[in-house]
Protein backbone atom coordinates (compact mmCIF):
# COMPACT_ATOMS: atom_id res chain seq x y z
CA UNK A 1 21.08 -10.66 0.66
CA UNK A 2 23.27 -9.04 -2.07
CA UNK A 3 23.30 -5.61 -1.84
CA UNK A 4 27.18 -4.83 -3.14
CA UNK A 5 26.77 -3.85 -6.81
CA UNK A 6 29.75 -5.81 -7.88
CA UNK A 7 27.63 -9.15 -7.93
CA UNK A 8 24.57 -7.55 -9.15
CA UNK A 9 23.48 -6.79 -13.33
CA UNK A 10 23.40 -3.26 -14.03
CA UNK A 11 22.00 -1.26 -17.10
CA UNK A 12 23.44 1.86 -18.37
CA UNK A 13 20.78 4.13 -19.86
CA UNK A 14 21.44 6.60 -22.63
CA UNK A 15 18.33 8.45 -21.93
CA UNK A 16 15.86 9.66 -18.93
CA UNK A 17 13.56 7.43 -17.82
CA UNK A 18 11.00 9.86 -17.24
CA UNK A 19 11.17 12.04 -20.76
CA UNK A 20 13.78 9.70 -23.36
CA UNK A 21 15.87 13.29 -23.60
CA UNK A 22 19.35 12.33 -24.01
CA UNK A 23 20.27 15.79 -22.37
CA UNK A 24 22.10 15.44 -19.03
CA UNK A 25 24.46 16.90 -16.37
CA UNK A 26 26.33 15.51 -13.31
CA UNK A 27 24.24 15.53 -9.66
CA UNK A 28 25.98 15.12 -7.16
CA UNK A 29 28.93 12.81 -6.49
CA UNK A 30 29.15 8.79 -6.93
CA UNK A 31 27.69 6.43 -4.45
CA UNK A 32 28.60 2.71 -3.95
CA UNK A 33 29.57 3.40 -8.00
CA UNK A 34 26.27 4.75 -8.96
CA UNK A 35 25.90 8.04 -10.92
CA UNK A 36 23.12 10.21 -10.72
CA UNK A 37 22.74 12.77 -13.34
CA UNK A 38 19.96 15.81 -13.54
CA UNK A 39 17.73 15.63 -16.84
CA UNK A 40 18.46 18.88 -18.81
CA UNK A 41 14.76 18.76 -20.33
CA UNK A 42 12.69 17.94 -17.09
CA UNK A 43 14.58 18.14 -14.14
CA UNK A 44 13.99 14.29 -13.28
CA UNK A 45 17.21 13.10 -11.71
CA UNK A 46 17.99 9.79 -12.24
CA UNK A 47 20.29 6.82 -11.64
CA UNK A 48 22.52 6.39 -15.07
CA UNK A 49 24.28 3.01 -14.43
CA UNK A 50 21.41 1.63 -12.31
CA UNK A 51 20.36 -2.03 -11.27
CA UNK A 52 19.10 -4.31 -14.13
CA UNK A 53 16.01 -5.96 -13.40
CA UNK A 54 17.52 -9.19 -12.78
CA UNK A 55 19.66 -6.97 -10.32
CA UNK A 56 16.90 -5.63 -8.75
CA UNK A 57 15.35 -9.47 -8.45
CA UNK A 58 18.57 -9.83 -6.63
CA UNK A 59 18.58 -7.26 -4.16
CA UNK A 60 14.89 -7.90 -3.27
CA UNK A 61 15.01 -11.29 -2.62
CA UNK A 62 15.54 -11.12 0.83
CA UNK A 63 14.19 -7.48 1.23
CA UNK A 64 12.03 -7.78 3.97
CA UNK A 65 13.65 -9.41 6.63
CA UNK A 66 16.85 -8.36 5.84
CA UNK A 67 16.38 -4.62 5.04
CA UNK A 68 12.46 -3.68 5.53
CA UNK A 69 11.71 -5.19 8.99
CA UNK A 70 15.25 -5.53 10.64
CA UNK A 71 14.76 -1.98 12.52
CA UNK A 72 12.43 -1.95 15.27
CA UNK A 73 12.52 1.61 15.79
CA UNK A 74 11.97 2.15 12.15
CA UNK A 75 8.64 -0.22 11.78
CA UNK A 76 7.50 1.77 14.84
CA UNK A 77 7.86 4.72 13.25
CA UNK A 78 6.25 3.44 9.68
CA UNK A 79 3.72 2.12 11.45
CA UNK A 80 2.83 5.85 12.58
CA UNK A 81 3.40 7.00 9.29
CA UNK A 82 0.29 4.71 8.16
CA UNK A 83 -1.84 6.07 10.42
CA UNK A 84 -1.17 9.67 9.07
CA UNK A 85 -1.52 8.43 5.77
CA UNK A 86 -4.79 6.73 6.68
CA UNK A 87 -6.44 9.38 8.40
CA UNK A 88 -5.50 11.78 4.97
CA UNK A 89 -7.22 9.11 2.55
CA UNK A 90 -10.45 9.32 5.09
CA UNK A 91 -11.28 12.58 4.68
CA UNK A 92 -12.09 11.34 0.15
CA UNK A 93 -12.81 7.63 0.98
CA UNK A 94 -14.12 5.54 3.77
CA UNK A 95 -14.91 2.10 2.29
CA UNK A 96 -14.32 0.39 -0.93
CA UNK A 97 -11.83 -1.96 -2.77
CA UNK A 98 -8.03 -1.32 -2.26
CA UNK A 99 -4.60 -1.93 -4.29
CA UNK A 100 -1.35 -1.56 -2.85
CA UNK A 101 1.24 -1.91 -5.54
CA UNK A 102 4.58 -2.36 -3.50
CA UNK A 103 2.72 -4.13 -0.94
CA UNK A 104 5.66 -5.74 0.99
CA UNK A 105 3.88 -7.58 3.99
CA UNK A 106 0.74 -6.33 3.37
CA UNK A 107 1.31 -4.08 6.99
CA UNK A 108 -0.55 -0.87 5.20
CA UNK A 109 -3.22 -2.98 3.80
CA UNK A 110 -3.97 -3.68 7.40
CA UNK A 111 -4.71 -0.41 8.49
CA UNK A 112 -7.39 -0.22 4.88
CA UNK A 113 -9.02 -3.92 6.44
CA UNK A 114 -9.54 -2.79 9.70
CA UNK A 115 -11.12 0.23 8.40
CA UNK A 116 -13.58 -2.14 6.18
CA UNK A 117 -12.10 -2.10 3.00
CA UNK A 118 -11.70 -4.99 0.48
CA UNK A 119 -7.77 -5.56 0.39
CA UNK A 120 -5.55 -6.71 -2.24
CA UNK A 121 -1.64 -6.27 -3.32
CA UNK A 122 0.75 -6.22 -5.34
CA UNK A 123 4.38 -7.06 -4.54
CA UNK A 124 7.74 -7.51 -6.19
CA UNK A 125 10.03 -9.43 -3.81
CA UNK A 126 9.25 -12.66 -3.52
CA UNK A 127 9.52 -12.94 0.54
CA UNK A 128 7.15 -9.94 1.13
CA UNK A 129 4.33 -11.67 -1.43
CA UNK A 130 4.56 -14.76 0.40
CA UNK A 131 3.85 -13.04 3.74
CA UNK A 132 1.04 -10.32 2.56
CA UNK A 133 -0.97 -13.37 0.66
CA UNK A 134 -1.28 -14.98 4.00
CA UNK A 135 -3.61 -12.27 4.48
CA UNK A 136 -4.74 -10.87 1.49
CA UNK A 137 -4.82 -11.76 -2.27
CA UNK A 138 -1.49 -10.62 -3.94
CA UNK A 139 -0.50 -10.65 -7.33
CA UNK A 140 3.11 -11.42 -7.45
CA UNK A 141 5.59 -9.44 -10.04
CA UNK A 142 5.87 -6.47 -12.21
CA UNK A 143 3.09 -4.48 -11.96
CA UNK A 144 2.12 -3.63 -15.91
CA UNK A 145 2.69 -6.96 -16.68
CA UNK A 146 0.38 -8.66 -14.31
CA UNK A 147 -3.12 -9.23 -15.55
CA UNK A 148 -6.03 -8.13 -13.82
CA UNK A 149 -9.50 -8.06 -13.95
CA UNK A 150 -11.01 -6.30 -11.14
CA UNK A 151 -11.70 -2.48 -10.17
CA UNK A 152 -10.43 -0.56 -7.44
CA UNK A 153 -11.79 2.49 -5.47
CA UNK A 154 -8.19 3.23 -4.15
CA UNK A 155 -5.00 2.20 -5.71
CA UNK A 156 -1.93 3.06 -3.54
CA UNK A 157 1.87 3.65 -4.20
CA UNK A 158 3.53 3.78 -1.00
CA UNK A 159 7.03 4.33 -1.50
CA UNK A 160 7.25 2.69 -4.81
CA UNK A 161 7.11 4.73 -7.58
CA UNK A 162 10.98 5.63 -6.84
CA UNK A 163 11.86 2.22 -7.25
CA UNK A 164 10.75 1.24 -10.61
CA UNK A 165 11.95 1.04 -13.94
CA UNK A 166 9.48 2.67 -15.87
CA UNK A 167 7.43 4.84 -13.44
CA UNK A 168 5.13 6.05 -16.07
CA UNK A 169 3.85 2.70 -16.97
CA UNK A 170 3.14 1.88 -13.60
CA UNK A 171 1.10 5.21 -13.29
CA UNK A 172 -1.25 3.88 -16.35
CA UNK A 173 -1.51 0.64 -15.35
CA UNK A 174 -2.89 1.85 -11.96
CA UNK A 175 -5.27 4.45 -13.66
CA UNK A 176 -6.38 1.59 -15.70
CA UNK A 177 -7.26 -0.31 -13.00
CA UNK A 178 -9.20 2.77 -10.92
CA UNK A 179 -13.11 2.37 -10.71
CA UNK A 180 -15.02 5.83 -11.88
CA UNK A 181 -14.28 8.48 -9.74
CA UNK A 182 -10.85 6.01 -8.08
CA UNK A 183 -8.45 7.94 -6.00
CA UNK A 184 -4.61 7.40 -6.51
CA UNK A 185 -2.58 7.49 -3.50
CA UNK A 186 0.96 8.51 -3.89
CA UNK A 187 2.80 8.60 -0.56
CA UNK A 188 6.31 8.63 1.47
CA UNK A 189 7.87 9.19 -1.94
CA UNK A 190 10.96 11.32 -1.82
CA UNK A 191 10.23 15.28 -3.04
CA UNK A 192 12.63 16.27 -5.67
CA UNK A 193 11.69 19.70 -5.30
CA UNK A 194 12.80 19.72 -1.38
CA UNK A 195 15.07 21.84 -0.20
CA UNK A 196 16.92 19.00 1.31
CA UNK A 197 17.13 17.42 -2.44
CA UNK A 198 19.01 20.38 -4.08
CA UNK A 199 21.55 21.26 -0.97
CA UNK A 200 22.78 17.52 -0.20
CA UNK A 201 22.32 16.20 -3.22
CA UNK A 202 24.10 12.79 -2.86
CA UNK A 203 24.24 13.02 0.36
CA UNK A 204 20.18 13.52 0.78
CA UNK A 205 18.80 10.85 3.09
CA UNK A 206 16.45 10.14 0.54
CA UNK A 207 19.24 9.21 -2.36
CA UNK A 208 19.53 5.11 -2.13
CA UNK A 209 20.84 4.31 -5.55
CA UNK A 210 20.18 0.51 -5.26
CA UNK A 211 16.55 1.08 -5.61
CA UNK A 212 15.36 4.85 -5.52
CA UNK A 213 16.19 4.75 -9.64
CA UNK A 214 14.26 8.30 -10.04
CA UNK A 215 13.48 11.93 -7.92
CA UNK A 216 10.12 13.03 -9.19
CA UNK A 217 8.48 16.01 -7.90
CA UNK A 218 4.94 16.78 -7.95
CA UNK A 219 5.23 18.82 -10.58
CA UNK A 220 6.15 15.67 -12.71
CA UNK A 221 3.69 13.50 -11.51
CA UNK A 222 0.46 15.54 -11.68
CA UNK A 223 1.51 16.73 -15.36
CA UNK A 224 1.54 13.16 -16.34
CA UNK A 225 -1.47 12.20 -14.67
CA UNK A 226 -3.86 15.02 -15.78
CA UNK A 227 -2.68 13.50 -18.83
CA UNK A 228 -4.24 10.68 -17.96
CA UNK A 229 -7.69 11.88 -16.52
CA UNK A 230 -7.04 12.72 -12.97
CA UNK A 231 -6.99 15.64 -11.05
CA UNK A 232 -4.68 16.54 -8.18
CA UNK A 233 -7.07 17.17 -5.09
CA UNK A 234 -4.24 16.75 -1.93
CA UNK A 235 -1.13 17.69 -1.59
CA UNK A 236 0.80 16.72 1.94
CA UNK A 237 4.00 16.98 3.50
CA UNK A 238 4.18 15.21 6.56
CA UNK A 239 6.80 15.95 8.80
CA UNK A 240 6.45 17.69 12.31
CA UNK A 241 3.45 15.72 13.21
CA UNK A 242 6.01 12.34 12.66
CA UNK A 243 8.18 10.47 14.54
CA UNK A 244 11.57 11.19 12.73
CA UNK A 245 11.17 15.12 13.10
CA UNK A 246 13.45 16.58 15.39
CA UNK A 247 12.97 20.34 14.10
CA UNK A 248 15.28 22.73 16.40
CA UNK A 249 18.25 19.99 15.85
CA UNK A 250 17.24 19.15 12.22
CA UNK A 251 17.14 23.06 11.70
CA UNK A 252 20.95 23.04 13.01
CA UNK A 253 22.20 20.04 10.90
CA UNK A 254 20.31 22.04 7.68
CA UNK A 255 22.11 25.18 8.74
CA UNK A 256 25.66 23.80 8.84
CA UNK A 257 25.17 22.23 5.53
CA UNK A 258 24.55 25.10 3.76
CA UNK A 259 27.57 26.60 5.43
CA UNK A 260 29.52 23.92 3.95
CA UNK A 261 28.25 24.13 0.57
CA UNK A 262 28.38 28.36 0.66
CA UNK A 263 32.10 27.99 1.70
CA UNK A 264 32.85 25.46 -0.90
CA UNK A 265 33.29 22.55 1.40
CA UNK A 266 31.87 18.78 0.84
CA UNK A 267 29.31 18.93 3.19
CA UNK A 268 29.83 16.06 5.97
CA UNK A 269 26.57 14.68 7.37
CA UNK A 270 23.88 13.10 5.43
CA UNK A 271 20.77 15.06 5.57
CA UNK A 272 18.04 14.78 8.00
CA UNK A 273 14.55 14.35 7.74
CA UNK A 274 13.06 17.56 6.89
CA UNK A 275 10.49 19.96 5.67
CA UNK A 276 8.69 18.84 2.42
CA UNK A 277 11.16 15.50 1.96
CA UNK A 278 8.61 13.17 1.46
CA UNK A 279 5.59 13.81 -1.15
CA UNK A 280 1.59 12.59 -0.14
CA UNK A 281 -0.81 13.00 -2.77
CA UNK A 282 -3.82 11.92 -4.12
CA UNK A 283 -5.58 12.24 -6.97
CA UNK A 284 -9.03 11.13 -8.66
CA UNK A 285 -10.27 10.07 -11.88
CA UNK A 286 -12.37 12.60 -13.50
């Protein structure tokens, strides 16, 4: 797969992605030749020099095997993750017609089936749209530019809307798409309003240039989507009930950090996971 920027297309923006300011500052320090820089106007941080979107065709090619499911430990731990996430959406919605935009092999959209939902997907890289539609119907490509017909009870952006060029079409496209009285799903999306986010910075194990092209917080989302006719009605952080918590030697590797960054030092260790890094929310038409 090619994952070294040098032999993939990248766009420089002159503007956020989130807002169109043209106001910006520095955030942190450069990765792998990607700069991040802090919107001035809304506080979305965003990749400047980021992947084109033939680059990102590129570098999710062979996404799946080669970056999504090559960790056992980590599809153990995912897998976990889905249950949480599951047993949250239960408690608004037990049976209906799902969308998972960001699909990849259609491993969430299990969890919905055996629950007796209607499953279908949506997926960018090619490899993970060829393995979900063995199972369920997938639409293959970018999201606002795929046609569809049907009406869903539950549309579902599981670590996706990070990833995307223009988040806020994505966001209409899937409250287009919601049946009266839908519920949005917006999970294991990284918190720019974490503590985590604002004391590593760059080093925040959340910050993957390649394809997180945006931090949001929920403050920017909900905005937006009461915009758009939904309502907020959950708000979750997952973390001590998961399986990459550690909290007395996460609290220790936090601690030292913020040494480091008091004293003026570069701090050393990329962050762990920790309190309030990853956003859950969902939301309903109204």
């Amino acid at each position: 797969m090619k994952t070294k920027n040098d032999k993939l297309e990248q766009v420089n923006l002159d503007c956020c992605p989130w807002c169109q300011s043209k106001r910006s500052e520095p955030w942190g320090r450069k990765v792998r030749g990607f700069v991040a820089v802090r919107c001035e106007d809304c506080d979305v941080v965003y990749i400047q020099n980021r992947l084109s979107i033939e680059g990102l065709s590129g570098y999710y090619a062979n996404y799946l095997n080669e970056v999504h499911q090559s960790d056992k430990k980590k599809n153990t731990q995912r897998n976990h993750m889905y249950d949480l996430e599951y047993s949250l959406m239960s408690k608004f919605i037990t049976s209906g017609k799902v969308l998972d935009v960001g699909c990849s092999n259609g491993a969430f959209l299990k969890v919905f089936e055996e629950e007796g939902f209607k499953c279908h997907g949506v997926e960018f890289g090619e490899a993970a749209a060829v393995e979900a539609s063995k199972f369920f119907p997938v639409y293959y490509g970018e999201f606002p530019e795929i046609e569809i017909e049907e009406k869903f009870d539950v549309i579902i952006f599981r670590g996706v809307i990070e990833h995307v060029i223009d988040a806020k079409a994505y966001l209409k496209k899937a409250v287009s798409l919601l049946s009266p009285d839908g519920y949005l799903l917006i999970t294991a999306t990284p918190n720019r309003d974490s503590f985590s986010c604002n004391l590593y910075e760059e080093k925040w194990n959340q910050h993957y240039p390649e394809v997180h092209l945006l931090h949001l917080a929920e403050r920017h989302l909900t905005v937006y989507l009461n915009e758009q006719g939904l309502k907020l009605l959950s708000e979750k952080y997952f973390y001590e009930e998961t399986s990459y918590a550690d909290p007395e030697n996460d609290l220790l590797t936090v601690a030292e950090a913020l040494k480091q960054k008091n004293n003026g030092e570069e701090i050393t260790v990329p962050s762990p996971a920790f309190y309030k890094n990853m956003l859950t929310l969902i939301y309903q038409s109204s």
